[in-house]
N, C-alpha and C. Protein backbone atom coordinates (compact mmCIF):
# COMPACT_ATOMS: atom_id res chain seq x y z
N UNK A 1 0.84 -1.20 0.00
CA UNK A 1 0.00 0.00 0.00
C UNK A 1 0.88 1.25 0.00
N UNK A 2 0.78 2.17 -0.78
CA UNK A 2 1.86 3.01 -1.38
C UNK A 2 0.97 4.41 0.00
N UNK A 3 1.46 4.77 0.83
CA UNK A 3 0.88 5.66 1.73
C UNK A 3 2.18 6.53 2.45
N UNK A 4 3.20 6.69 1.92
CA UNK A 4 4.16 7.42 2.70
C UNK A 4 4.68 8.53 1.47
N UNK A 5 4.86 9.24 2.36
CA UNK A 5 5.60 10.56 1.15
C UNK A 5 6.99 10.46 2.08
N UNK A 6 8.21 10.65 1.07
CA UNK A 6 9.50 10.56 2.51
C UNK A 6 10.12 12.21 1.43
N UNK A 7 10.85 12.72 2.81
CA UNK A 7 11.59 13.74 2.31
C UNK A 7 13.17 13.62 2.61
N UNK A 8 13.78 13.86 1.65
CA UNK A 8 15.39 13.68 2.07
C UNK A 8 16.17 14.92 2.70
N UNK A 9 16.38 14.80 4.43
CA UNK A 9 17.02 15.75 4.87
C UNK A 9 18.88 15.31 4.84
N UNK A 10 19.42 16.33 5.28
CA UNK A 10 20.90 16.32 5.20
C UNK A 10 21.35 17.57 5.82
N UNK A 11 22.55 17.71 6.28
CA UNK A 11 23.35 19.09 6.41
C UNK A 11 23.12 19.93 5.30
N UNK A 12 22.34 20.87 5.43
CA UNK A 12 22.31 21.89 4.93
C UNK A 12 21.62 21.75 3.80
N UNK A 13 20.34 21.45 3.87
CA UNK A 13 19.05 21.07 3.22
C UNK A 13 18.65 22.47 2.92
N UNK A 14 17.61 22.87 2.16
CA UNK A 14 17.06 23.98 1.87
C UNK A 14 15.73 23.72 2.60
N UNK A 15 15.21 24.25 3.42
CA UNK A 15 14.56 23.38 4.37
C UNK A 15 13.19 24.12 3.96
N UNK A 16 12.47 25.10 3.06
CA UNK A 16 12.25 25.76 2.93
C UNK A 16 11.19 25.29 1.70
N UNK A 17 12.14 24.79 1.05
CA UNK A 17 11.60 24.65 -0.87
C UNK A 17 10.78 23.38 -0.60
N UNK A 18 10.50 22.24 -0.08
CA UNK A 18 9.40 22.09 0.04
C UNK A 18 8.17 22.02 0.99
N UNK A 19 8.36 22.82 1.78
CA UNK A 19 7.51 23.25 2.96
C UNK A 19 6.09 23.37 2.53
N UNK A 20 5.90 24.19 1.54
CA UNK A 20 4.31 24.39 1.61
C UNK A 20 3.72 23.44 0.80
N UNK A 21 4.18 22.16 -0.10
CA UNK A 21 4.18 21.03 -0.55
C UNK A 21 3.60 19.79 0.61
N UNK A 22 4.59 20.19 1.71
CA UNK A 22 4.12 19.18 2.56
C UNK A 22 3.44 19.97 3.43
N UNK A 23 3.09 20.86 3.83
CA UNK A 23 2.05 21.07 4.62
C UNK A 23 0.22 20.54 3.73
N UNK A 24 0.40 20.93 2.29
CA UNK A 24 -0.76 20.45 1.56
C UNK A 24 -1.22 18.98 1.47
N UNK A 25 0.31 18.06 1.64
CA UNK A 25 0.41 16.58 1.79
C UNK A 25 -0.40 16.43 3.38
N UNK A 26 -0.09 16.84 4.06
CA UNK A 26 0.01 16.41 5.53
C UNK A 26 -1.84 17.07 5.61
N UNK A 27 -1.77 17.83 4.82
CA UNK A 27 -4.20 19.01 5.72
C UNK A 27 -4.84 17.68 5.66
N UNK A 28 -5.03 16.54 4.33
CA UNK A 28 -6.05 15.90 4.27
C UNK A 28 -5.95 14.56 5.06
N UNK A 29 -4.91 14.16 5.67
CA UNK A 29 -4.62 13.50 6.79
C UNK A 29 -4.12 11.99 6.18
N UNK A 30 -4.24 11.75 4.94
CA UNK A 30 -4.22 10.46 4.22
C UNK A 30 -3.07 9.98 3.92
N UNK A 31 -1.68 10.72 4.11
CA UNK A 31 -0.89 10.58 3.38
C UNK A 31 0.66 10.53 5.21
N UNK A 32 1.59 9.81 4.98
CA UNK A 32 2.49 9.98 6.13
C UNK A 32 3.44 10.36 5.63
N UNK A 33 4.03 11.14 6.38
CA UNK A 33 5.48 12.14 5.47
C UNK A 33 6.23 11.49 6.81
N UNK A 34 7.34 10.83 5.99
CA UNK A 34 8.50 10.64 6.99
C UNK A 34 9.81 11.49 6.12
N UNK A 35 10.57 11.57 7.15
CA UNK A 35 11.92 12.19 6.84
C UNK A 35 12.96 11.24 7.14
N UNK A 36 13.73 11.02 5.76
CA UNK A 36 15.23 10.10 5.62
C UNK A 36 16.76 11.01 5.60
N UNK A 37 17.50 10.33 6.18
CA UNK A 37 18.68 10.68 6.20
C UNK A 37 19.80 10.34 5.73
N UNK A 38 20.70 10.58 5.55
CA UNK A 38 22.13 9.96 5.06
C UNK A 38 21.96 8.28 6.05
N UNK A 39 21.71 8.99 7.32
CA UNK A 39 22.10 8.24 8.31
C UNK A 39 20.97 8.77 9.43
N UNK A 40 20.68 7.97 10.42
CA UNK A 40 19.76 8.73 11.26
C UNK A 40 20.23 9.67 12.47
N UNK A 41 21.56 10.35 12.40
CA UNK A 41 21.78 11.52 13.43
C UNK A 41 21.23 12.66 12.85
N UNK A 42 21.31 13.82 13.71
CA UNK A 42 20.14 14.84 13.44
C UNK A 42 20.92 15.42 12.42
N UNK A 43 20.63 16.55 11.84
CA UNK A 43 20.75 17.21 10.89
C UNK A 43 20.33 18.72 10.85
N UNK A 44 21.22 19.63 10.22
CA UNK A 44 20.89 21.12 10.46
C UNK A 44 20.69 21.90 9.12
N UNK A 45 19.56 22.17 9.23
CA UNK A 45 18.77 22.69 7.71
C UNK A 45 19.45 24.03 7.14
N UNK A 46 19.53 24.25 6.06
CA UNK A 46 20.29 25.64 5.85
C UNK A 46 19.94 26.99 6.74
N UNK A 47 18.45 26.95 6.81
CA UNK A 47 17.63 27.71 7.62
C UNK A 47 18.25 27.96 9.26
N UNK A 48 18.84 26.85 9.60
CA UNK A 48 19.28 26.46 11.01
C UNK A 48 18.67 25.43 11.74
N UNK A 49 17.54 24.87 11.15
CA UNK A 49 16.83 24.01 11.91
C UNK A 49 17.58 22.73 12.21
N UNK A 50 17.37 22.07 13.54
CA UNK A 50 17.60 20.94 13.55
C UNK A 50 16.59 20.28 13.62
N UNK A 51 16.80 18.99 12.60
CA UNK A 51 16.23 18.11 12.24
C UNK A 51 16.01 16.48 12.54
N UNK A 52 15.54 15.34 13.45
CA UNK A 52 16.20 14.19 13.33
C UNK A 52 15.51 13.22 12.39
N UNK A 53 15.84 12.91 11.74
CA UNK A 53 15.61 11.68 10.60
C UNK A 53 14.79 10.83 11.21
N UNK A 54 13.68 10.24 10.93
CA UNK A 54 12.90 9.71 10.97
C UNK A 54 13.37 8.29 10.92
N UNK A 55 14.26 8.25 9.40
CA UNK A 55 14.94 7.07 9.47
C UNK A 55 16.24 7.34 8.38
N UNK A 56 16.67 6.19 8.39
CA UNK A 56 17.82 6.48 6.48
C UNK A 56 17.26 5.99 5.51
N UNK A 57 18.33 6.05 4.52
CA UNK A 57 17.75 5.83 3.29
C UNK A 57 17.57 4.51 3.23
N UNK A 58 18.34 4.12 3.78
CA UNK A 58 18.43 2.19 3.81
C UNK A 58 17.49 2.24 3.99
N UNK A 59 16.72 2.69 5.02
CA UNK A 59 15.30 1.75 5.50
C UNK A 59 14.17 2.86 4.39
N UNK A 60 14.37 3.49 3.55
CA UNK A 60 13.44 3.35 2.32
C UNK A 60 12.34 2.05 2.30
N UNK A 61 11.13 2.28 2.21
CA UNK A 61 10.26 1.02 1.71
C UNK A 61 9.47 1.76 0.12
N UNK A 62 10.21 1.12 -0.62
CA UNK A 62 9.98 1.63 -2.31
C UNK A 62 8.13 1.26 -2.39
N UNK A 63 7.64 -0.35 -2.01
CA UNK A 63 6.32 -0.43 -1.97
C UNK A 63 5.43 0.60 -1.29
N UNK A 64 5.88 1.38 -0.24
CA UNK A 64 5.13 2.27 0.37
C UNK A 64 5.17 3.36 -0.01
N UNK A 65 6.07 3.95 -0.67
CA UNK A 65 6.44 5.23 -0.95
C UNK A 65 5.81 5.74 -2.14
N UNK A 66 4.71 6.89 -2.16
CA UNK A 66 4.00 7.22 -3.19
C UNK A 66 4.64 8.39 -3.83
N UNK A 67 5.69 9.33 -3.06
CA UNK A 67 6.53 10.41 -3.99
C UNK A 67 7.69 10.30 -2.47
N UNK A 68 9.46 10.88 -3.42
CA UNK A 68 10.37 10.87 -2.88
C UNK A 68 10.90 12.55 -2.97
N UNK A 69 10.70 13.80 -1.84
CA UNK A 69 11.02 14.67 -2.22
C UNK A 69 12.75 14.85 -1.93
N UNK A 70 13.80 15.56 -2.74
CA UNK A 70 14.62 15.79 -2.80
C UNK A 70 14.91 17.20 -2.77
N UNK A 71 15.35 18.05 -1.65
CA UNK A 71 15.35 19.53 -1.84
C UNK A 71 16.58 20.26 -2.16
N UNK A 72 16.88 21.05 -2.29
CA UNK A 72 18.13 21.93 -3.16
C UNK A 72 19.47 21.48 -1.66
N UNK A 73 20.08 22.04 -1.89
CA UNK A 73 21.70 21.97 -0.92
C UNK A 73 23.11 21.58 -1.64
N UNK A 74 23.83 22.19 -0.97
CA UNK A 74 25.39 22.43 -1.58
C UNK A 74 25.99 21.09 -2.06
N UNK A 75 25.75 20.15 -0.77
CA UNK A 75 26.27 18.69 -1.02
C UNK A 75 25.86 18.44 -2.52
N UNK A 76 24.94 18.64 -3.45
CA UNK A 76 24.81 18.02 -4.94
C UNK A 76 25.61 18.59 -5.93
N UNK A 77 26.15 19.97 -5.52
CA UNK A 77 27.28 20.34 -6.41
C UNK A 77 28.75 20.00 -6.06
N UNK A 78 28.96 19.53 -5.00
CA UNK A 78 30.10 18.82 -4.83
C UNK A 78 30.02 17.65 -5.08
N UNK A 79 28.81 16.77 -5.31
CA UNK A 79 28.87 15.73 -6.22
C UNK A 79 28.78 14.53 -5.01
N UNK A 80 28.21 15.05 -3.92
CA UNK A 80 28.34 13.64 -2.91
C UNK A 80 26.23 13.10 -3.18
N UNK A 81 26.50 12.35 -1.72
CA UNK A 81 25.30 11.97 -2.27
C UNK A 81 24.93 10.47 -2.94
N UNK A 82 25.74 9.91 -3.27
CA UNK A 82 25.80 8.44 -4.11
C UNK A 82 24.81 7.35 -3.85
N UNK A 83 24.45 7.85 -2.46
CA UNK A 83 23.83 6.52 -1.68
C UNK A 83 21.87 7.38 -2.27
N UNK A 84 21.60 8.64 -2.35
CA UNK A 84 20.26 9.13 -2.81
C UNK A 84 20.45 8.39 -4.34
N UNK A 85 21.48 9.11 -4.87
CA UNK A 85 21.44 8.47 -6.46
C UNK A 85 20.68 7.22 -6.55
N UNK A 86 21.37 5.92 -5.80
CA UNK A 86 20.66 4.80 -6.15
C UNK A 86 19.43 4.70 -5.37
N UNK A 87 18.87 5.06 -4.40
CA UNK A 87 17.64 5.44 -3.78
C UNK A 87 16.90 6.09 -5.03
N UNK A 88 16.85 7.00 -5.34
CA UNK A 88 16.45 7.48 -6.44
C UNK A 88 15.95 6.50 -7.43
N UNK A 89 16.83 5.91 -8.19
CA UNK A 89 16.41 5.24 -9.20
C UNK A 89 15.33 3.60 -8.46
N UNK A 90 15.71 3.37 -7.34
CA UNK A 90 14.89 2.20 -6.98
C UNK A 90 13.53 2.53 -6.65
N UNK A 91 13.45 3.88 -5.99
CA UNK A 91 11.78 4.25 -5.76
C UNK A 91 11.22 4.32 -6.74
N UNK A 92 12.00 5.23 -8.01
CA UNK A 92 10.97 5.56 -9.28
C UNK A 92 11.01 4.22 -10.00
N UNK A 93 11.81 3.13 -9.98
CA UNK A 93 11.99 2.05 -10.78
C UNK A 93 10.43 0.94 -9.89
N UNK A 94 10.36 1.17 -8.64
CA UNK A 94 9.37 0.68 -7.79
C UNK A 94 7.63 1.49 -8.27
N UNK A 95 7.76 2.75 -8.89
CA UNK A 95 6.90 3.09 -8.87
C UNK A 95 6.14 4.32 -8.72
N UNK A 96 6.95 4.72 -7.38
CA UNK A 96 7.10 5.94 -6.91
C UNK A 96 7.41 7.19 -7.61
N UNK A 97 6.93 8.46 -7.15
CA UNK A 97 7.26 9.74 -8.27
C UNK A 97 8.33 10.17 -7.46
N UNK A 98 9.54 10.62 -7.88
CA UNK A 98 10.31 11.32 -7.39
C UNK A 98 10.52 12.55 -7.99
N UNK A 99 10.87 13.61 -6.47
CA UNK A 99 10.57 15.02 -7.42
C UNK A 99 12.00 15.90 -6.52
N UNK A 100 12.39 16.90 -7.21
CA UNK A 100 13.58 17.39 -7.01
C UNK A 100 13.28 18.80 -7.03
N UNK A 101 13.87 19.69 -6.62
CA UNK A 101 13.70 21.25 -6.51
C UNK A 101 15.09 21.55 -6.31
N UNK A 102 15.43 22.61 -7.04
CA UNK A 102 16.45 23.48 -6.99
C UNK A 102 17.93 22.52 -7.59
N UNK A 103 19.09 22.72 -6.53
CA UNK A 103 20.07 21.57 -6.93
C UNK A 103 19.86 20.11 -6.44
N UNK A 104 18.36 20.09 -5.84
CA UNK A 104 17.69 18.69 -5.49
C UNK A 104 17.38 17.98 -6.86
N UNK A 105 17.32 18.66 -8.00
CA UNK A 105 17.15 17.67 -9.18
C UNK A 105 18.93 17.29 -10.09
N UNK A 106 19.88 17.31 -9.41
CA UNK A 106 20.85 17.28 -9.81
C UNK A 106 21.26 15.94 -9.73
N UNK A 107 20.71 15.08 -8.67
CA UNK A 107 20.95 13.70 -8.29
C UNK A 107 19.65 12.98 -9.28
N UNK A 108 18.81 13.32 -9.29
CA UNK A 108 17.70 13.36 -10.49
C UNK A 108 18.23 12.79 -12.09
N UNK A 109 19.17 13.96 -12.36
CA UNK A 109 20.05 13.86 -13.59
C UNK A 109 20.87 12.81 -13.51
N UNK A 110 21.88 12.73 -12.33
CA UNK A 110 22.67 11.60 -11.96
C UNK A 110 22.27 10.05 -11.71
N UNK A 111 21.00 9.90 -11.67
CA UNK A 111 19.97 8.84 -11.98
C UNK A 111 19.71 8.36 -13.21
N UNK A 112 20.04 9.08 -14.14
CA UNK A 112 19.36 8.95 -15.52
C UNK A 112 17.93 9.23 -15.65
N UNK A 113 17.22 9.49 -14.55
CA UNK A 113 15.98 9.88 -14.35
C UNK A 113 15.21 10.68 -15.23
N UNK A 114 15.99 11.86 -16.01
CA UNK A 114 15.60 13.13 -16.99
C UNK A 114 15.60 12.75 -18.19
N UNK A 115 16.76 11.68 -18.23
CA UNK A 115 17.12 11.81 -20.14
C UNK A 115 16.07 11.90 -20.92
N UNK A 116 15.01 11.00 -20.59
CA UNK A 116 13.39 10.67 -20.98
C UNK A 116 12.06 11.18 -21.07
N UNK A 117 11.93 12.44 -20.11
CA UNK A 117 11.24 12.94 -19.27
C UNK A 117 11.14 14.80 -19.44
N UNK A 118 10.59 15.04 -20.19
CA UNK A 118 10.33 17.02 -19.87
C UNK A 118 10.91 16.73 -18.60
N UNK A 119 11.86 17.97 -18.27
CA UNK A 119 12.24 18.46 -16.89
C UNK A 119 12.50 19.72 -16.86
N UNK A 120 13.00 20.61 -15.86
CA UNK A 120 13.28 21.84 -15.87
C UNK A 120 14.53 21.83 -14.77
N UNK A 121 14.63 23.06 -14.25
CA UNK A 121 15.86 23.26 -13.22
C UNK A 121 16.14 24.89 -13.02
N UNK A 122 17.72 24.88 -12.19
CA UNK A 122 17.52 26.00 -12.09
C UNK A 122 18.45 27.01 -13.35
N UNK A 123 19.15 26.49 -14.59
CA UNK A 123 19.49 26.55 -15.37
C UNK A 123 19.77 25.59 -15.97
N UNK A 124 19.79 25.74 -17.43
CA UNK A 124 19.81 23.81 -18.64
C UNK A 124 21.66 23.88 -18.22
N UNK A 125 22.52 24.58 -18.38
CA UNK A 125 24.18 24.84 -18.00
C UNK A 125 24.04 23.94 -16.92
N UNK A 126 23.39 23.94 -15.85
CA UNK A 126 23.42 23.42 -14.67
C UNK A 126 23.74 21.88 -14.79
N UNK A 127 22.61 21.38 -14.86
CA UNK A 127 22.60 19.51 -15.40
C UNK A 127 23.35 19.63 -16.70
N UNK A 128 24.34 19.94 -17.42
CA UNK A 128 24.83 20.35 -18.26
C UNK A 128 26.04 19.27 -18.11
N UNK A 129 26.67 20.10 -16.55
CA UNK A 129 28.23 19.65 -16.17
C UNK A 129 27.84 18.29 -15.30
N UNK A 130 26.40 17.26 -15.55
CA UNK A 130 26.23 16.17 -14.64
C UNK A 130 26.77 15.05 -15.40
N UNK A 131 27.71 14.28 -14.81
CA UNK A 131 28.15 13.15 -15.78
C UNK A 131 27.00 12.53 -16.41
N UNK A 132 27.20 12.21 -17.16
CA UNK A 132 26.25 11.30 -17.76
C UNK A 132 24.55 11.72 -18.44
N UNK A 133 24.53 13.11 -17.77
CA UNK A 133 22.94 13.31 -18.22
C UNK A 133 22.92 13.73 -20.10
N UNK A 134 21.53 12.96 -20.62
CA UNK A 134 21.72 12.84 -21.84
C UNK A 134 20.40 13.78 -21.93
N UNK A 135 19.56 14.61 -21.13
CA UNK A 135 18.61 14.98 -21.45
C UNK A 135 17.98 16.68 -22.02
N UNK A 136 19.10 16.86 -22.33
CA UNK A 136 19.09 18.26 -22.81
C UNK A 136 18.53 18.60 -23.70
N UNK A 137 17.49 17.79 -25.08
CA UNK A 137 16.57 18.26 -25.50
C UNK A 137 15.58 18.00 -24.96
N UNK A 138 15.46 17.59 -23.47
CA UNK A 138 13.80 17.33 -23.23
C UNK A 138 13.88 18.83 -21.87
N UNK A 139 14.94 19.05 -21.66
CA UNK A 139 14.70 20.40 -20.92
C UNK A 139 13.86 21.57 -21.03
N UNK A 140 13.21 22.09 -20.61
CA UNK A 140 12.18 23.28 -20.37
C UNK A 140 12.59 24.16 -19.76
N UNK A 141 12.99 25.40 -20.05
CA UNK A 141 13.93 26.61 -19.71
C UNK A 141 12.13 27.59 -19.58
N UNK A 142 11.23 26.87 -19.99
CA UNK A 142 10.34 28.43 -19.90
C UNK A 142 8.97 28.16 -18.59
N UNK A 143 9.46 27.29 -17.94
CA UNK A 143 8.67 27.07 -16.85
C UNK A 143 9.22 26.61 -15.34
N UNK A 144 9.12 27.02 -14.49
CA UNK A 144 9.63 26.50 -13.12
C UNK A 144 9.26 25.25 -12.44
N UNK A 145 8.38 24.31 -13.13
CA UNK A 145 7.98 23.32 -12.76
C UNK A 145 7.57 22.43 -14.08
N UNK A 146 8.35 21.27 -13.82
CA UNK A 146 7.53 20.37 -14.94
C UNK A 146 7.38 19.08 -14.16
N UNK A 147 6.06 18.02 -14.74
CA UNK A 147 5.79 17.34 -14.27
C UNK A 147 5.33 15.85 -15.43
N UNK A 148 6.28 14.70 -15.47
CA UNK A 148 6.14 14.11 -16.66
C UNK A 148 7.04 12.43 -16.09
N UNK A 149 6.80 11.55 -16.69
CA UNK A 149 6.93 10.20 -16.21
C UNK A 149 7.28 10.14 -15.00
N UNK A 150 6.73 10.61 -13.74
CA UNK A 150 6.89 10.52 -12.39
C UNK A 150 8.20 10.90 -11.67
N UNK A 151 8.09 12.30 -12.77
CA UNK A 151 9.42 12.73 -12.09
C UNK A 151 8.95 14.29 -11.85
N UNK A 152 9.08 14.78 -10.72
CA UNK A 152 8.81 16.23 -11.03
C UNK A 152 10.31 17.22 -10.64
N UNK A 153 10.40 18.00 -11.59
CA UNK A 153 11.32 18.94 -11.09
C UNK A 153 11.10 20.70 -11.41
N UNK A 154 11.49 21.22 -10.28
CA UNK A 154 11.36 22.47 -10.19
C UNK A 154 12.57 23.60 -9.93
N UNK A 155 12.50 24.51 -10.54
CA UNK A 155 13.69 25.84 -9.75
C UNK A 155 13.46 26.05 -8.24
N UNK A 156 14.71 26.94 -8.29
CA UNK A 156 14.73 27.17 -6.67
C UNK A 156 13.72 28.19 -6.86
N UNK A 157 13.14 29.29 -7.83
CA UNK A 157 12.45 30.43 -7.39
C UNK A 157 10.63 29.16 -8.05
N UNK A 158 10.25 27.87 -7.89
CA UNK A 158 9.64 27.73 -8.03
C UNK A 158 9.03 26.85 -6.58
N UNK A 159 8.86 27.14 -5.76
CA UNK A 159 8.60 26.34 -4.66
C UNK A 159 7.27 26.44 -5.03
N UNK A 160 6.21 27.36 -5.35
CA UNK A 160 4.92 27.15 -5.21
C UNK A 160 4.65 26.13 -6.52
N UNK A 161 5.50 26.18 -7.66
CA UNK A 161 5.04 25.64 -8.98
C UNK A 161 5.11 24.06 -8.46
N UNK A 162 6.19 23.69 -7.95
CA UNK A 162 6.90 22.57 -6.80
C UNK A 162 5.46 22.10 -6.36
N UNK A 163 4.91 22.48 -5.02
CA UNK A 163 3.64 22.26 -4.42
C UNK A 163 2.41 22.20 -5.39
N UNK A 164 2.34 22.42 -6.39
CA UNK A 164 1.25 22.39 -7.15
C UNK A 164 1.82 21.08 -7.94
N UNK A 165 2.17 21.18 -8.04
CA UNK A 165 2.95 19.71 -9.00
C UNK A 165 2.17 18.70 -7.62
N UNK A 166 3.12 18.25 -6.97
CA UNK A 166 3.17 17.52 -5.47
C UNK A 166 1.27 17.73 -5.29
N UNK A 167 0.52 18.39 -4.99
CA UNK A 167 -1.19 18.52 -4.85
C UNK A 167 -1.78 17.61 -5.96
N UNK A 168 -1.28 17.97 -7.70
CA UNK A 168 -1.71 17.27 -8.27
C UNK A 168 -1.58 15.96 -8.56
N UNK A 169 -0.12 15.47 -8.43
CA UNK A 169 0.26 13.85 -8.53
C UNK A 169 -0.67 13.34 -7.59
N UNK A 170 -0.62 13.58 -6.28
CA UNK A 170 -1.22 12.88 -5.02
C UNK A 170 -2.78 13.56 -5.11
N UNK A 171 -3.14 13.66 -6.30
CA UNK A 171 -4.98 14.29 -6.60
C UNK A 171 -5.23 14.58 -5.25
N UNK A 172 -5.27 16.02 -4.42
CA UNK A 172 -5.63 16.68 -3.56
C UNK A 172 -5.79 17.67 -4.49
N UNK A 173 -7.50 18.02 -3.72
CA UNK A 173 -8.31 18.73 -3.96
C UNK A 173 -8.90 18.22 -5.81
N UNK A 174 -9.55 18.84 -5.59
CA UNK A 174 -10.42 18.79 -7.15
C UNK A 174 -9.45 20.05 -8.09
N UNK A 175 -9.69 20.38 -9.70
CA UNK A 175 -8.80 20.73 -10.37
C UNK A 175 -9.12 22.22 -9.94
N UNK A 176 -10.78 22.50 -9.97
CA UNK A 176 -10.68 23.95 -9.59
C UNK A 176 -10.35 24.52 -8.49
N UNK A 177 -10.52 23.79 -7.16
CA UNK A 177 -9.66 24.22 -6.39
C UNK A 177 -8.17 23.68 -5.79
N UNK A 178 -7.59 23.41 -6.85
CA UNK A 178 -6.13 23.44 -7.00
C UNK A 178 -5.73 24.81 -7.45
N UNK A 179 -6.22 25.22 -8.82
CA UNK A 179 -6.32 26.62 -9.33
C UNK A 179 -6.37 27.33 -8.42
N UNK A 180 -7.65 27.70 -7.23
CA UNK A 180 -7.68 28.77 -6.57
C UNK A 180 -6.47 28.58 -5.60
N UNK A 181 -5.96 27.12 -5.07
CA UNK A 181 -4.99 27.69 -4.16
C UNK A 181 -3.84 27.53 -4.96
N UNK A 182 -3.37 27.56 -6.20
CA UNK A 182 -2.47 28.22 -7.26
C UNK A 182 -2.28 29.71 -7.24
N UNK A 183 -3.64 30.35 -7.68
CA UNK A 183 -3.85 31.26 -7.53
C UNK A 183 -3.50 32.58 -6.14
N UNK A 184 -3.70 31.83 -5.30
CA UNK A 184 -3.70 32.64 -4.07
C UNK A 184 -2.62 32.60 -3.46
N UNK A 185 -1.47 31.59 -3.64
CA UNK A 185 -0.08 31.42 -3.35
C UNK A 185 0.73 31.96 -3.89
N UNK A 186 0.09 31.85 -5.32
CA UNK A 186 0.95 32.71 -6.65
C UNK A 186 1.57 34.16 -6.18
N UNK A 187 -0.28 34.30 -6.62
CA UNK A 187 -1.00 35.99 -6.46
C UNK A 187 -1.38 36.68 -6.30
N UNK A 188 -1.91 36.25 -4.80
CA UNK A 188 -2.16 36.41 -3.45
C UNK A 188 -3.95 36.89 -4.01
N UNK A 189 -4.61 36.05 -4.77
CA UNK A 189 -5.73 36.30 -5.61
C UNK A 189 -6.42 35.38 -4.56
N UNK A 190 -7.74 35.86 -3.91
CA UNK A 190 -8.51 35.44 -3.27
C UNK A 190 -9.94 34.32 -3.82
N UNK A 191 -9.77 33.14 -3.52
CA UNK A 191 -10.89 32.08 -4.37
C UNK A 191 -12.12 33.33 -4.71
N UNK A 192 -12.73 33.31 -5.46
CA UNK A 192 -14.17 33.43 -6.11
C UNK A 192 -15.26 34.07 -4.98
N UNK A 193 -15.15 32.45 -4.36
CA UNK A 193 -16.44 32.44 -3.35
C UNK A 193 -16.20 33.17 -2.10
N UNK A 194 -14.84 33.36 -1.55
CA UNK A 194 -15.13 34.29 -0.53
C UNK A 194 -14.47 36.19 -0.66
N UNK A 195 -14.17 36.15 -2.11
CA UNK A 195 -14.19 37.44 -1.85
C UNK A 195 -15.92 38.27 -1.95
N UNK A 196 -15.30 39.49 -0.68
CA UNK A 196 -16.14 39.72 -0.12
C UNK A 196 -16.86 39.49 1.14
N UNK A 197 -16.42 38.30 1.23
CA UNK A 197 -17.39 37.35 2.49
C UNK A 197 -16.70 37.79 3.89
N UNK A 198 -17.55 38.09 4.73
CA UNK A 198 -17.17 38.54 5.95
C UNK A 198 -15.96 37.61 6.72
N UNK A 199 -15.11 38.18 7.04
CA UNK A 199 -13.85 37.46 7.80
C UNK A 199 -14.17 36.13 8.52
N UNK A 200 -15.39 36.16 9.13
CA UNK A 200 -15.63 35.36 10.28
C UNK A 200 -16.27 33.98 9.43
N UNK A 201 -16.67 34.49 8.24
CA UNK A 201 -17.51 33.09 7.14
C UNK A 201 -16.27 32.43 6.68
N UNK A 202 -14.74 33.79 6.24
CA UNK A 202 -14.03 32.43 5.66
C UNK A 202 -13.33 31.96 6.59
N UNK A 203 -12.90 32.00 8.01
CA UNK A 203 -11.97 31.61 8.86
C UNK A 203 -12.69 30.29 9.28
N UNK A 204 -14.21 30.43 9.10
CA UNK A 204 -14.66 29.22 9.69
C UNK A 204 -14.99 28.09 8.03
């Protein structure tokens, strides 16, 4: 039964880029977000947060896992990381969507995960210098989020495009109100039905 969303923390995670992703995972109560680690000692988010791992990557369960988020941090341009790489390819090879943000889709590339797949990033130069990535005509330079054979990837200035991706794979909410809370995250554009409506109608 595929019911876990896992997020990959580390030293110096961007702790940030997918936050409002998983708060949308976590409102309708259906879904369990655990957090994996290199290893299970705690961990300090770029932000400063400390973090403790839920578990590691080893203990990944690919059958349970319905998306694998991967968030931006320094460690992917120094090229460490080896042990997500093959995590990576076993969740999405299991089934699972794995989705990357910022230099979180860099291990993505290092998967072979893109070659196949519309993707985006935070420049095409970027996955450019990744050994091995062959996917440079399926790149998308004109959108901050793409979403295509169960892979999603996003820029760092796309965290909301990120969370809308992540709402729709895991079908939360219906399409029109995905839009409105698109909309209102975007562009700070208030749904339909309660503009106007007295404070106290929409809080409740």
């Amino acid at each position: 039964m595929r019911d876990t969303v896992y997020v990959l923390v580390f030293d110096g995670f961007a702790d940030w880029q997918a936050a409002l992703a998983l708060c949308e995972v976590r409102r309708p109560g259906d879904w369990q977000v655990r957090t994996l680690g290199f290893s299970r000692a705690p961990v300090v988010s770029m932000g400063g947060l400390t973090v403790q791992p839920d578990g590691a990557l080893t203990e990944l369960a690919p059958d349970r896992a319905v998306l694998l988020i991967v968030p931006g941090g320094h460690l992917w341009l120094r090229g460490e990381g080896a042990m997500a790489v093959e995590r990576l390819r076993e969740a999405h090879a299991a089934g699972a969507t794995v989705a990357g943000i910022d230099t979180g889709v860099v291990p993505l590339a290092r998967a072979g995960l893109l070659d196949g797949v519309r993707h985006t990033g935070n420049w095409a130069g970027q996955l450019d210098a990744v050994p091995g990535y062959a996917g440079e005509d399926q790149y998308d330079a004109e959108v901050l989020a793409a979403n295509d054979g169960g892979v999603i990837t996003a820029s760092h200035l796309g965290s909301v495009e990120f969370a809308r991706e992540v709402i729709r794979t895991l079908d939360l909410y219906s399409p029109a109100d995905r839009e409105d809370w698109f909309r209102l995250f975007k562009h700070a554009q208030l749904p339909s039905w309660c503009v106007g409506a007295p404070l106290a109608e929409v809080a409740a």
